[in-house]
C-alpha atoms as a PDB file:
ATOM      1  CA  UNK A   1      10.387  -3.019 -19.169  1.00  0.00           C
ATOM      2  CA  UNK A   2      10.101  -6.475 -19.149  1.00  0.00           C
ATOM      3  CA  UNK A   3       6.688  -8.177 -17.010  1.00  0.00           C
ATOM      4  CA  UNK A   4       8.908 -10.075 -14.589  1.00  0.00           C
ATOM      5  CA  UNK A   5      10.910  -6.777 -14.054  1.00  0.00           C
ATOM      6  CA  UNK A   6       7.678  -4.851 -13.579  1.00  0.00           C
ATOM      7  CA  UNK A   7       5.983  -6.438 -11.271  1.00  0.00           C
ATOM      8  CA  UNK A   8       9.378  -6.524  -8.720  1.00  0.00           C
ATOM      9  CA  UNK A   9       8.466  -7.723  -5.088  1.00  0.00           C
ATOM     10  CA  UNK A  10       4.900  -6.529  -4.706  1.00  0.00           C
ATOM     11  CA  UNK A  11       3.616  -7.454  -7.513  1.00  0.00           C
ATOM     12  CA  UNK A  12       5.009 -10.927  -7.509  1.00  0.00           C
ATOM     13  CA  UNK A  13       3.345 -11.379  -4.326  1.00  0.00           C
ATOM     14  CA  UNK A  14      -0.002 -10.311  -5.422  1.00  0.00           C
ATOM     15  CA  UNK A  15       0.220 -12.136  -8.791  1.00  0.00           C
ATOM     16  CA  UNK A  16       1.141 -15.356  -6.539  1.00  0.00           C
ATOM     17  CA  UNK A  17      -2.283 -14.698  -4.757  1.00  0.00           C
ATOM     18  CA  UNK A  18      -4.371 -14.450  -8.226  1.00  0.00           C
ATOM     19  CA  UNK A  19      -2.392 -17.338  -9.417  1.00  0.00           C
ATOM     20  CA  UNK A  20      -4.159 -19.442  -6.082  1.00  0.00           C
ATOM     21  CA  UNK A  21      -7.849 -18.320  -7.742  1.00  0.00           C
ATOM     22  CA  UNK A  22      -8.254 -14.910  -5.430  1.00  0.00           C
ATOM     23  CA  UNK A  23      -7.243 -11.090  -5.090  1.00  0.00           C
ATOM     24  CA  UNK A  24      -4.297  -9.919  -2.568  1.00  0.00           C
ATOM     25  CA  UNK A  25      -4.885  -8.040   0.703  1.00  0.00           C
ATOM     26  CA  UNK A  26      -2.372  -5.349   1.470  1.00  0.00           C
ATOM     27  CA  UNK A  27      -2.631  -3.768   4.925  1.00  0.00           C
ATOM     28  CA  UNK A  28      -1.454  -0.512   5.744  1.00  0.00           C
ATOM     29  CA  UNK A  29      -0.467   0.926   9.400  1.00  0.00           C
ATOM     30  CA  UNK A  30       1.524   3.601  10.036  1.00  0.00           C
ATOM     31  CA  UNK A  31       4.917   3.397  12.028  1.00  0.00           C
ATOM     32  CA  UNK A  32       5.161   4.784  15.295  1.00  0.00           C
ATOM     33  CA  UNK A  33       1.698   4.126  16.741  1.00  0.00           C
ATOM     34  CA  UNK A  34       0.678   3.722  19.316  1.00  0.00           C
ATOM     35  CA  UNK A  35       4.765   3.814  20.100  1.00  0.00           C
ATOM     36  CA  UNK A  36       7.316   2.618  18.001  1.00  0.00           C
ATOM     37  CA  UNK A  37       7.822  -0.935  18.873  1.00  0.00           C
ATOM     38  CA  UNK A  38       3.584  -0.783  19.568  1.00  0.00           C
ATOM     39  CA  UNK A  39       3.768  -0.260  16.133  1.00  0.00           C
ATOM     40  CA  UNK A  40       5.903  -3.250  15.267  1.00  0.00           C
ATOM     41  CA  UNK A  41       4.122  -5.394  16.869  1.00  0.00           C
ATOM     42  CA  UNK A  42       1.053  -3.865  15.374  1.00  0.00           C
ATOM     43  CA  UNK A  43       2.764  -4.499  11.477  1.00  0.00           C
ATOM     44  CA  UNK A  44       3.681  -8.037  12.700  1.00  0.00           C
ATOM     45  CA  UNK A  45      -0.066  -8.695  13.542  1.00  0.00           C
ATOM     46  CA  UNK A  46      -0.755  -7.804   9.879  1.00  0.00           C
ATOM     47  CA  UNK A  47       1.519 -10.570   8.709  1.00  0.00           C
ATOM     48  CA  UNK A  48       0.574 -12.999  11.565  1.00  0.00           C
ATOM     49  CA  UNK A  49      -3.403 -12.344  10.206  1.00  0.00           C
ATOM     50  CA  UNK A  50      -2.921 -12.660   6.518  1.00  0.00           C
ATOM     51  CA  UNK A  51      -1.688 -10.278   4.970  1.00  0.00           C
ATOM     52  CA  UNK A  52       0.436 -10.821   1.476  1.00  0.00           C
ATOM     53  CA  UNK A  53       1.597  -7.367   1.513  1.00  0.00           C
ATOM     54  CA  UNK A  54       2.930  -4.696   3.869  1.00  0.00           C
ATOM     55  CA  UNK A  55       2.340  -0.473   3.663  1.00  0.00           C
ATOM     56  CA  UNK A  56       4.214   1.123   6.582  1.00  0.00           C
ATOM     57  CA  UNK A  57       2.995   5.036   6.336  1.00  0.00           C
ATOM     58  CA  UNK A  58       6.213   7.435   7.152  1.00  0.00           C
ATOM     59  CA  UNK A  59       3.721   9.598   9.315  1.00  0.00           C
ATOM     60  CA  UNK A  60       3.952  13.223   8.000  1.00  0.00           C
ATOM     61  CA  UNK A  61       2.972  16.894   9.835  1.00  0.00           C
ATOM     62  CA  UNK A  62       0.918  17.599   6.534  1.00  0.00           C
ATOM     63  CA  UNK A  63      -1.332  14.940   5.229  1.00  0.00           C
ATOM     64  CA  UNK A  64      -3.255  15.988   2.650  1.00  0.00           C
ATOM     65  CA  UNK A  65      -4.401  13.141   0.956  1.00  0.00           C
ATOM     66  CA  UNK A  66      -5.067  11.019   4.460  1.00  0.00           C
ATOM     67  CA  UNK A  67      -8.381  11.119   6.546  1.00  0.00           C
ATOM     68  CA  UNK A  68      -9.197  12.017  10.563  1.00  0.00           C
ATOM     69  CA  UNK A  69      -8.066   8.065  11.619  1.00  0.00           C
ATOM     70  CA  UNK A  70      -4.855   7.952   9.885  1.00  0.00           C
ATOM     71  CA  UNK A  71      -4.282  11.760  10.481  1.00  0.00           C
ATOM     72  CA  UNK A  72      -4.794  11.314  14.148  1.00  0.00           C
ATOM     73  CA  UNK A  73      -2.176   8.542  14.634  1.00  0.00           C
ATOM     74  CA  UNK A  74       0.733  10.120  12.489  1.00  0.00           C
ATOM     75  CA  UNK A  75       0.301  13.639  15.171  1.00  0.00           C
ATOM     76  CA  UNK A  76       0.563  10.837  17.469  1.00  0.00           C
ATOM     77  CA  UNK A  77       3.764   9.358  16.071  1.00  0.00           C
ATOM     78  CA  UNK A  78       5.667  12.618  15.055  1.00  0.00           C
ATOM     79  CA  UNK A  79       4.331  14.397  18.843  1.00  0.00           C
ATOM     80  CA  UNK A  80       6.631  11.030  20.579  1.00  0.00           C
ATOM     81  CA  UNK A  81       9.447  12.190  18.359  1.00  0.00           C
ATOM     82  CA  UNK A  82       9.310   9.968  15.423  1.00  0.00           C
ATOM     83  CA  UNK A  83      11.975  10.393  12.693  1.00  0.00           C
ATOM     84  CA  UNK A  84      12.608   8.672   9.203  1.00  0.00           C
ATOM     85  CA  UNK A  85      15.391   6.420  10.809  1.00  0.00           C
ATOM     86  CA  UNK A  86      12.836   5.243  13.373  1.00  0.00           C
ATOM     87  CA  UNK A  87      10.409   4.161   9.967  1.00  0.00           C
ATOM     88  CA  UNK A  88      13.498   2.361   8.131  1.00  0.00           C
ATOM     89  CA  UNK A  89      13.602   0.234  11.660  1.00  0.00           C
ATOM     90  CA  UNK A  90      10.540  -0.736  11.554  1.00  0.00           C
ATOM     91  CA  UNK A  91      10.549  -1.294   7.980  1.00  0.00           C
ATOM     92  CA  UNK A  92      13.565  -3.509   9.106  1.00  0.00           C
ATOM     93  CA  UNK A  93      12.177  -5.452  11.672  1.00  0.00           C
ATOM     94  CA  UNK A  94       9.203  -6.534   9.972  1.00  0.00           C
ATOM     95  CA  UNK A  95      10.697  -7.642   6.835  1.00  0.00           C
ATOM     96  CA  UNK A  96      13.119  -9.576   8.766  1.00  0.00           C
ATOM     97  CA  UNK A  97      10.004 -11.290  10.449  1.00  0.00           C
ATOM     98  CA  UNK A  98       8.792 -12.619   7.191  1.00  0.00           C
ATOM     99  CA  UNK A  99       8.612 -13.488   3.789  1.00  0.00           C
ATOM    100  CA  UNK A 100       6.041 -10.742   2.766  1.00  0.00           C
ATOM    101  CA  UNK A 101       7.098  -7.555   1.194  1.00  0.00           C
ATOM    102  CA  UNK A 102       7.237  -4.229   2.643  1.00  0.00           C
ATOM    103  CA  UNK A 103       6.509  -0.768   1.288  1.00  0.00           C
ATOM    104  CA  UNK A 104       6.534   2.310   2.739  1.00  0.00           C
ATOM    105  CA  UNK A 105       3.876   4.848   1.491  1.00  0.00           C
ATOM    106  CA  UNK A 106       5.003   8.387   2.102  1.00  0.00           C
ATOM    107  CA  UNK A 107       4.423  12.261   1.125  1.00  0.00           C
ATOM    108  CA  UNK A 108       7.493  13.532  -1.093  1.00  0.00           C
ATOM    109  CA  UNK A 109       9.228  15.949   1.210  1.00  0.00           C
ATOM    110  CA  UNK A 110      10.497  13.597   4.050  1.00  0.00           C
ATOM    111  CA  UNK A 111      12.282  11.925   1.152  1.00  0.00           C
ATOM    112  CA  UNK A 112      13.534  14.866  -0.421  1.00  0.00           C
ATOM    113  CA  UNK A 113      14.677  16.167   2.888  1.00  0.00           C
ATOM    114  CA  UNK A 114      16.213  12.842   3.574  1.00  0.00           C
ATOM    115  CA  UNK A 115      18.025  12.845   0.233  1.00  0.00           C
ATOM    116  CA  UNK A 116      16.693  10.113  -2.400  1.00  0.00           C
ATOM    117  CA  UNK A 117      19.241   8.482  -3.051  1.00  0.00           C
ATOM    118  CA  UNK A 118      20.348   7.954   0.567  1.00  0.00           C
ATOM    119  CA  UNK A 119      16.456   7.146   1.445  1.00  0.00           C
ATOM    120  CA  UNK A 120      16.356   5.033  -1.213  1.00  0.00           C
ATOM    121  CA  UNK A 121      19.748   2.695  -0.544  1.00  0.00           C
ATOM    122  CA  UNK A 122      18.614   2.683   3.043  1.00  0.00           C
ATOM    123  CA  UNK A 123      15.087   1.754   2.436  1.00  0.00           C
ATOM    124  CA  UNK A 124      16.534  -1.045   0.424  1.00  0.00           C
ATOM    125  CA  UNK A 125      19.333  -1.880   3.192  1.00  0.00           C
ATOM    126  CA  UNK A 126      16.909  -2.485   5.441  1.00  0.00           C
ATOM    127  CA  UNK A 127      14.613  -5.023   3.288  1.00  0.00           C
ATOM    128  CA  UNK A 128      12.210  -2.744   2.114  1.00  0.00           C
ATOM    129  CA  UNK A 129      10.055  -3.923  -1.275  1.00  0.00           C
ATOM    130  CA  UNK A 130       9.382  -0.283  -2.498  1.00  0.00           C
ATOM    131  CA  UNK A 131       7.661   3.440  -2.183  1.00  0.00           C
ATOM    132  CA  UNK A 132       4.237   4.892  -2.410  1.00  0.00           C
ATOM    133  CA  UNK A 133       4.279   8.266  -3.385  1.00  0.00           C
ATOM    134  CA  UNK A 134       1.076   9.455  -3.003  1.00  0.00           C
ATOM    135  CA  UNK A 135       1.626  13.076  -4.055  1.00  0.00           C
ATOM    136  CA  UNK A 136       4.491  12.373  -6.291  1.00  0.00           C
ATOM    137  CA  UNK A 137       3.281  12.072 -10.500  1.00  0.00           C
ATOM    138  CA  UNK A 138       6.304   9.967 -12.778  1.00  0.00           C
ATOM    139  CA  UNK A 139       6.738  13.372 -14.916  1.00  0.00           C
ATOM    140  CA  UNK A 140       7.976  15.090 -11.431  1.00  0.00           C
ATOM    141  CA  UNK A 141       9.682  12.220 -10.481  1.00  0.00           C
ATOM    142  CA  UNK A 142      12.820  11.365 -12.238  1.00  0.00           C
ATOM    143  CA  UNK A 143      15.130  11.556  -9.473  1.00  0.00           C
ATOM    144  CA  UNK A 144      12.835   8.710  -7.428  1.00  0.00           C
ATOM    145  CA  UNK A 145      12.978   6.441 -10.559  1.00  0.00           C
ATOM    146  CA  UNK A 146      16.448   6.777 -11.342  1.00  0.00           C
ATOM    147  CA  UNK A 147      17.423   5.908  -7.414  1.00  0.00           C
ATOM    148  CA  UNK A 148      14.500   3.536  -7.151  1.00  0.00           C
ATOM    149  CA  UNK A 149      15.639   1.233 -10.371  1.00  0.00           C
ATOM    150  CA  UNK A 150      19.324   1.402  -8.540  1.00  0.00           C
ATOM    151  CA  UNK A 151      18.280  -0.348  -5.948  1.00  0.00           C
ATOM    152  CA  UNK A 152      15.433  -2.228  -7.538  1.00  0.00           C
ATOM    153  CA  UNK A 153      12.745  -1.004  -5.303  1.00  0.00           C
ATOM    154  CA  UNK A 154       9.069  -0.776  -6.730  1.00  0.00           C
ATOM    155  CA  UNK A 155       7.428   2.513  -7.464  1.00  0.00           C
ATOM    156  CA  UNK A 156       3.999   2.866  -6.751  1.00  0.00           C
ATOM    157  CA  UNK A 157       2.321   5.702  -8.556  1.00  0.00           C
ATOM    158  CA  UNK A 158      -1.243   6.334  -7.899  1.00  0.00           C
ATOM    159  CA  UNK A 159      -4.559   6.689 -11.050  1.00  0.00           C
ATOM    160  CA  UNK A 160      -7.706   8.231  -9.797  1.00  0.00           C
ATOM    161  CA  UNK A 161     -10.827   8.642 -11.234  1.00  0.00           C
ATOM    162  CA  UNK A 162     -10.388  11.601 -12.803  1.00  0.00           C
ATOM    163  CA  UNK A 163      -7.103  10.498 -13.931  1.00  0.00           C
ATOM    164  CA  UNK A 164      -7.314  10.652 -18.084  1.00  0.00           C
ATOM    165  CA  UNK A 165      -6.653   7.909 -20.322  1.00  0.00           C
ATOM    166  CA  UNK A 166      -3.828   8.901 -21.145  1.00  0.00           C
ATOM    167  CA  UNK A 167      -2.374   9.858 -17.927  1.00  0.00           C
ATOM    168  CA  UNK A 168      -2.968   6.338 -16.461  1.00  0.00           C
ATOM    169  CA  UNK A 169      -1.176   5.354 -19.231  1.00  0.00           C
ATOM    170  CA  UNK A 170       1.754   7.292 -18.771  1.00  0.00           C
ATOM    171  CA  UNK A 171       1.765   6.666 -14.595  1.00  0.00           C
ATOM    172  CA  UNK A 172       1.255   2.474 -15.065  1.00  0.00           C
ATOM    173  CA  UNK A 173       4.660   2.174 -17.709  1.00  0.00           C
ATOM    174  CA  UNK A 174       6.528   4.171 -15.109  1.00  0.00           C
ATOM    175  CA  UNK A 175       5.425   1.835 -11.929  1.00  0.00           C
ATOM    176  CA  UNK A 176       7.305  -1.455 -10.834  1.00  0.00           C
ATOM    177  CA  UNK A 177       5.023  -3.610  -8.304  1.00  0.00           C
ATOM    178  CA  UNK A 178       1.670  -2.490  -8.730  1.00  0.00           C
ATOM    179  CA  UNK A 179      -0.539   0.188  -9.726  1.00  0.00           C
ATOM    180  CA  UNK A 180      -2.671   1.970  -7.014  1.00  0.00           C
ATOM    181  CA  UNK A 181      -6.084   2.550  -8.206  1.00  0.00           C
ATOM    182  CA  UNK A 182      -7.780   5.421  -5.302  1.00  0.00           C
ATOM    183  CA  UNK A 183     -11.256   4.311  -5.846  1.00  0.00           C
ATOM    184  CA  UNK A 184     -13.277   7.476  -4.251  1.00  0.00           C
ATOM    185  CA  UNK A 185     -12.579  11.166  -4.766  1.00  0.00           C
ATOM    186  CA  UNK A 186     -11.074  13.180  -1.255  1.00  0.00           C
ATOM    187  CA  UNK A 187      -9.177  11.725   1.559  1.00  0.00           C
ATOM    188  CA  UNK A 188      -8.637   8.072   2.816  1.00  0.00           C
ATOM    189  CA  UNK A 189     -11.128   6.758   5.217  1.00  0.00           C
ATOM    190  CA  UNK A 190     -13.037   3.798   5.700  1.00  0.00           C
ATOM    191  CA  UNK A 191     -16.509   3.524   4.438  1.00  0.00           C
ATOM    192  CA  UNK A 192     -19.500   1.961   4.499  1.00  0.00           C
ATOM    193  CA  UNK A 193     -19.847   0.955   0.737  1.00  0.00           C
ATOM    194  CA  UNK A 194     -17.190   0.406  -1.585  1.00  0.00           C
ATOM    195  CA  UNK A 195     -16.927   3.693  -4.379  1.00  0.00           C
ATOM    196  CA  UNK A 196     -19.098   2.500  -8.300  1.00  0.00           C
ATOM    197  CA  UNK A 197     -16.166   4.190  -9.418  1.00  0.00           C
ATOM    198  CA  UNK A 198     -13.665   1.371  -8.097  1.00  0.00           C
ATOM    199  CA  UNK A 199     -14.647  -1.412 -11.269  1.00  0.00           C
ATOM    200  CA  UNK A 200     -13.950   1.733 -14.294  1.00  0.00           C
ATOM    201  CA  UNK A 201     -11.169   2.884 -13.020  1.00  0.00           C
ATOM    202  CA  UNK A 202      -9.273  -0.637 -12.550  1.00  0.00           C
ATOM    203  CA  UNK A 203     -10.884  -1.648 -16.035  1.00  0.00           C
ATOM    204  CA  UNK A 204      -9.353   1.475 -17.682  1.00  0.00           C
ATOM    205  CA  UNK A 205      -5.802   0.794 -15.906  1.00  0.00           C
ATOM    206  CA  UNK A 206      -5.635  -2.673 -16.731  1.00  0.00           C
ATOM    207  CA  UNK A 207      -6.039  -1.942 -20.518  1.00  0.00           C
ATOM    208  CA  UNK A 208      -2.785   0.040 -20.532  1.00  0.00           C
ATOM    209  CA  UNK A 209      -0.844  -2.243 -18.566  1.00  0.00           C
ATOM    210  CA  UNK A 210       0.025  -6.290 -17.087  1.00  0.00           C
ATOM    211  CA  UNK A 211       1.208  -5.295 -13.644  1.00  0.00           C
ATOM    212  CA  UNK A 212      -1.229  -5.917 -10.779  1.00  0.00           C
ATOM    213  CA  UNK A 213      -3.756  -3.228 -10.115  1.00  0.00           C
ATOM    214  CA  UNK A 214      -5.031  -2.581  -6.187  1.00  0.00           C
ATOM    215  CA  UNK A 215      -7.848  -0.506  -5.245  1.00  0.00           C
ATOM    216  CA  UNK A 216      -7.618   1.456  -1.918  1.00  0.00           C
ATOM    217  CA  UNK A 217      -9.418   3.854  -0.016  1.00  0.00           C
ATOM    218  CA  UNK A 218     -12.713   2.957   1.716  1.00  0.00           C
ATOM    219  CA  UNK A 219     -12.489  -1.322   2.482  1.00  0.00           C
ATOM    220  CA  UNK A 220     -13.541  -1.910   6.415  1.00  0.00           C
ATOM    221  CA  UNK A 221     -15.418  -5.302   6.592  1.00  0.00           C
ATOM    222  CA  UNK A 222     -14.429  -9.103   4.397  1.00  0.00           C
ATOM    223  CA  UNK A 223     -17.879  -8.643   2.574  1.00  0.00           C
ATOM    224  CA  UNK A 224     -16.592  -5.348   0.833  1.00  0.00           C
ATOM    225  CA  UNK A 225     -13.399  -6.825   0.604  1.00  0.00           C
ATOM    226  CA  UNK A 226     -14.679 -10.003  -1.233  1.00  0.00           C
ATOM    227  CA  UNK A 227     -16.818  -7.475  -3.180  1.00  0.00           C
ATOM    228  CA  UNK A 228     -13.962  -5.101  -4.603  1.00  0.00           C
ATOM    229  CA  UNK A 229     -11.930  -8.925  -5.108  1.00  0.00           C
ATOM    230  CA  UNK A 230     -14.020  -9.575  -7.874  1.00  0.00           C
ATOM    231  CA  UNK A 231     -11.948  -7.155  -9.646  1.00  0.00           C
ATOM    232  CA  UNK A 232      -9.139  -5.720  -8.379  1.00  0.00           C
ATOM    233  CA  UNK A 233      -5.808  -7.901  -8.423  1.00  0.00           C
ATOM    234  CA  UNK A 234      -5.418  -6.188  -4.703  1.00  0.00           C
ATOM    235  CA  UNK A 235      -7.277  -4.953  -1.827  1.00  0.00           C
ATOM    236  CA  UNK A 236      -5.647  -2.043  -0.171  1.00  0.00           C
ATOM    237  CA  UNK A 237      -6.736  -1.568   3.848  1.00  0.00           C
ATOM    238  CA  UNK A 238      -5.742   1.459   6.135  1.00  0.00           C
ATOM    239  CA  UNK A 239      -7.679   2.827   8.152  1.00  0.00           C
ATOM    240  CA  UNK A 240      -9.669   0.315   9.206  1.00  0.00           C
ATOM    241  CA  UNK A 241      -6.566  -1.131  11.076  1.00  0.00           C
ATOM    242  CA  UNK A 242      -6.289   2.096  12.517  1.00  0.00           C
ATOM    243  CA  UNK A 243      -9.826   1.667  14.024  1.00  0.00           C
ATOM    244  CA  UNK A 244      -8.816  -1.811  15.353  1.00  0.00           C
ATOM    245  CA  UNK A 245      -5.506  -1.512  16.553  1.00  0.00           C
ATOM    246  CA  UNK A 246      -7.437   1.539  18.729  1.00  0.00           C
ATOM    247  CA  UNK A 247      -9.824  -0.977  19.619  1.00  0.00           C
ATOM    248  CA  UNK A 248      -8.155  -4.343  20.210  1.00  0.00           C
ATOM    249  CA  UNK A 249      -4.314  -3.408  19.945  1.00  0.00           C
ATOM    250  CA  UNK A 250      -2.501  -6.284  17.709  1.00  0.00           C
ATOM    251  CA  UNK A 251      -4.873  -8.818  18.644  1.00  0.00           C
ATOM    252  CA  UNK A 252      -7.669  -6.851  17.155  1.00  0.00           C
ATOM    253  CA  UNK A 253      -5.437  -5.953  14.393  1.00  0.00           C
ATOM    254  CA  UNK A 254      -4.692  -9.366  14.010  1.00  0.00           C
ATOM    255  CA  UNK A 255      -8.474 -10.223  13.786  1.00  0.00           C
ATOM    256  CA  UNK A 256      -9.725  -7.762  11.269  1.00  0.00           C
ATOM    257  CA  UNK A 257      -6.798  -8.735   8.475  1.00  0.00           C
ATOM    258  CA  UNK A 258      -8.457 -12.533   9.073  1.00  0.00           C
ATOM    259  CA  UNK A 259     -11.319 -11.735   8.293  1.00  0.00           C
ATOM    260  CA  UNK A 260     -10.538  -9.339   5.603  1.00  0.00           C
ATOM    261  CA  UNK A 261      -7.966 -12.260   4.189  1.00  0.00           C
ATOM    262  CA  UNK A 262     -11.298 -14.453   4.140  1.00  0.00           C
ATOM    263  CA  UNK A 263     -12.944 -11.981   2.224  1.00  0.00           C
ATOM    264  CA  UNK A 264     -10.349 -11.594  -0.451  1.00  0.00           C
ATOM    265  CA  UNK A 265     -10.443 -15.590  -0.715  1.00  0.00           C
ATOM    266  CA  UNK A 266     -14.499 -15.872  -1.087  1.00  0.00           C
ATOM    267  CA  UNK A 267     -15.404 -15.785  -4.829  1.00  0.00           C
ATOM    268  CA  UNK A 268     -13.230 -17.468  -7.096  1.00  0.00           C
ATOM    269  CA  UNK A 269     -11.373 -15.011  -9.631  1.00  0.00           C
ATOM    270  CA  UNK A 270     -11.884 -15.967 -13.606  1.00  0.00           C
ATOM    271  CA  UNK A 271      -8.934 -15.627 -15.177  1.00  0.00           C
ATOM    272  CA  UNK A 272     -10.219 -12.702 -17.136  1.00  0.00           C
ATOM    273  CA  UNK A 273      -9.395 -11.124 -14.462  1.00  0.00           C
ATOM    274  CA  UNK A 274      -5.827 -10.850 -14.794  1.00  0.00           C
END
């Protein structure tokens, strides 16, 4: 797979942002909350604060990887009666609003229930950049890939910590857009410092690979943003827009990816970094 192939809409985005001199923020918010167009207008605010790429969670009844915050708001969404066509909406409406590319990160059943290769033409219909699959690995994926690369959507497989060498190996020549690196061990959640086992784990991925690599899990404020910058191609935000779209609604929302955009933008990235 060719570099410019691999890095598909994501990671073109992101490497746009390291070519200025700085990491990328993506901002995550799931679809349907508060309502579903609260939760358009909630996405927008992501773009309208910053934001150079776009996770819309497909909320699920069984979460396992996700933590109280993000839980909370997909029992929301699904208890008002949101379905996968209501996601692909929003996915639609917000990638008609901008420029910046749009993912949606999702468990692997309401795709498989969906059909993949009907989620995935739709998904791309409706501007969508790509799929997270949290709790999908490459070696159980091969009907994903082979639907994804049809429609040239990015796959986004996830390394962890305790991922081996060569696992992360294996998982980074089977992604298109970027890598995501989970930072801590357990469930998503903001924190109040950022995991010492962020800077290893994005070291050891970007030996096997030249996409972008993006740390998630655990980023709340611009200084640990700025601080996980210093060596991650991408910062990856959820739940802390949870927290402030609670808070503030989009306005709030709209704050918080500001400042967090700052953050990204504070130290100037060597190129070593890449």
């Amino acid at each position: 797979m060719s570099e410019l192939v691999a890095l598909g809409n994501a990671g073109s985005a992101i490497r746009k942002a390291n070519d200025e001199g700085r990491a990328a923020l993506v901002a995550y918010l799931p679809a349907g909350y508060p309502t579903i167009a609260g939760g358009v207008d909630a996405i927008k605010a992501l773009v309208d604060g910053g934001a150079d790429v776009i996770e819309i969670g497909l909320p699920y009844s069984d979460p396992v990887m996700d933590g109280v915050t993000i839980q909370r708001a997909a029992e929301i969404a699904l208890a008002q009666g949101l379905r996968t066509r209501d996601v692909l909406s929003t996915v639609e409406q917000v990638a008609s609003y901008s420029a910046v590319p749009v993912l949606v990160m999702t468990y692997w059943n309401p795709v498989e229930r969906y059909g993949v290769d009907r989620f995935a033409a739709d998904l791309a219909a409706a501007g969508g950049a790509g799929l997270i699959t949290p709790d999908l690995i490459p070696d159980e994926g091969p009907e994903w890939i082979a639907a994804a690369d049809k429609n040239e959507l990015d796959k986004v497989f996830l390394v962890s910590p305790s991922s081996t060498d060569k696992r992360i190996a294996m998982t980074t020549a089977n992604c298109r857009g970027f890598v995501y690196a989970t930072a801590v061990m357990g469930v998503t959640g903001a924190r109040d410092q950022a995991s010492d086992l962020a800077a290893p784990l994005v070291a050891r991925t970007k030996a096997t690979t030249e996409i972008p690599v993006g740390v998630g899990l655990g980023v709340s404020n611009g200084d640990q943003a700025a601080g996980v910058a210093a060596y991650a191609d991408a910062v990856i935000v959820g739940s802390a827009f949870v927290k402030a779209l609670d808070a503030g609604g989009a306005a709030g929302v709209r704050e918080l990816t500001a400042s967090l955009a700052e953050g990204v933008r504070r130290e100037p990235r060597a190129a070593a970094n890449r």
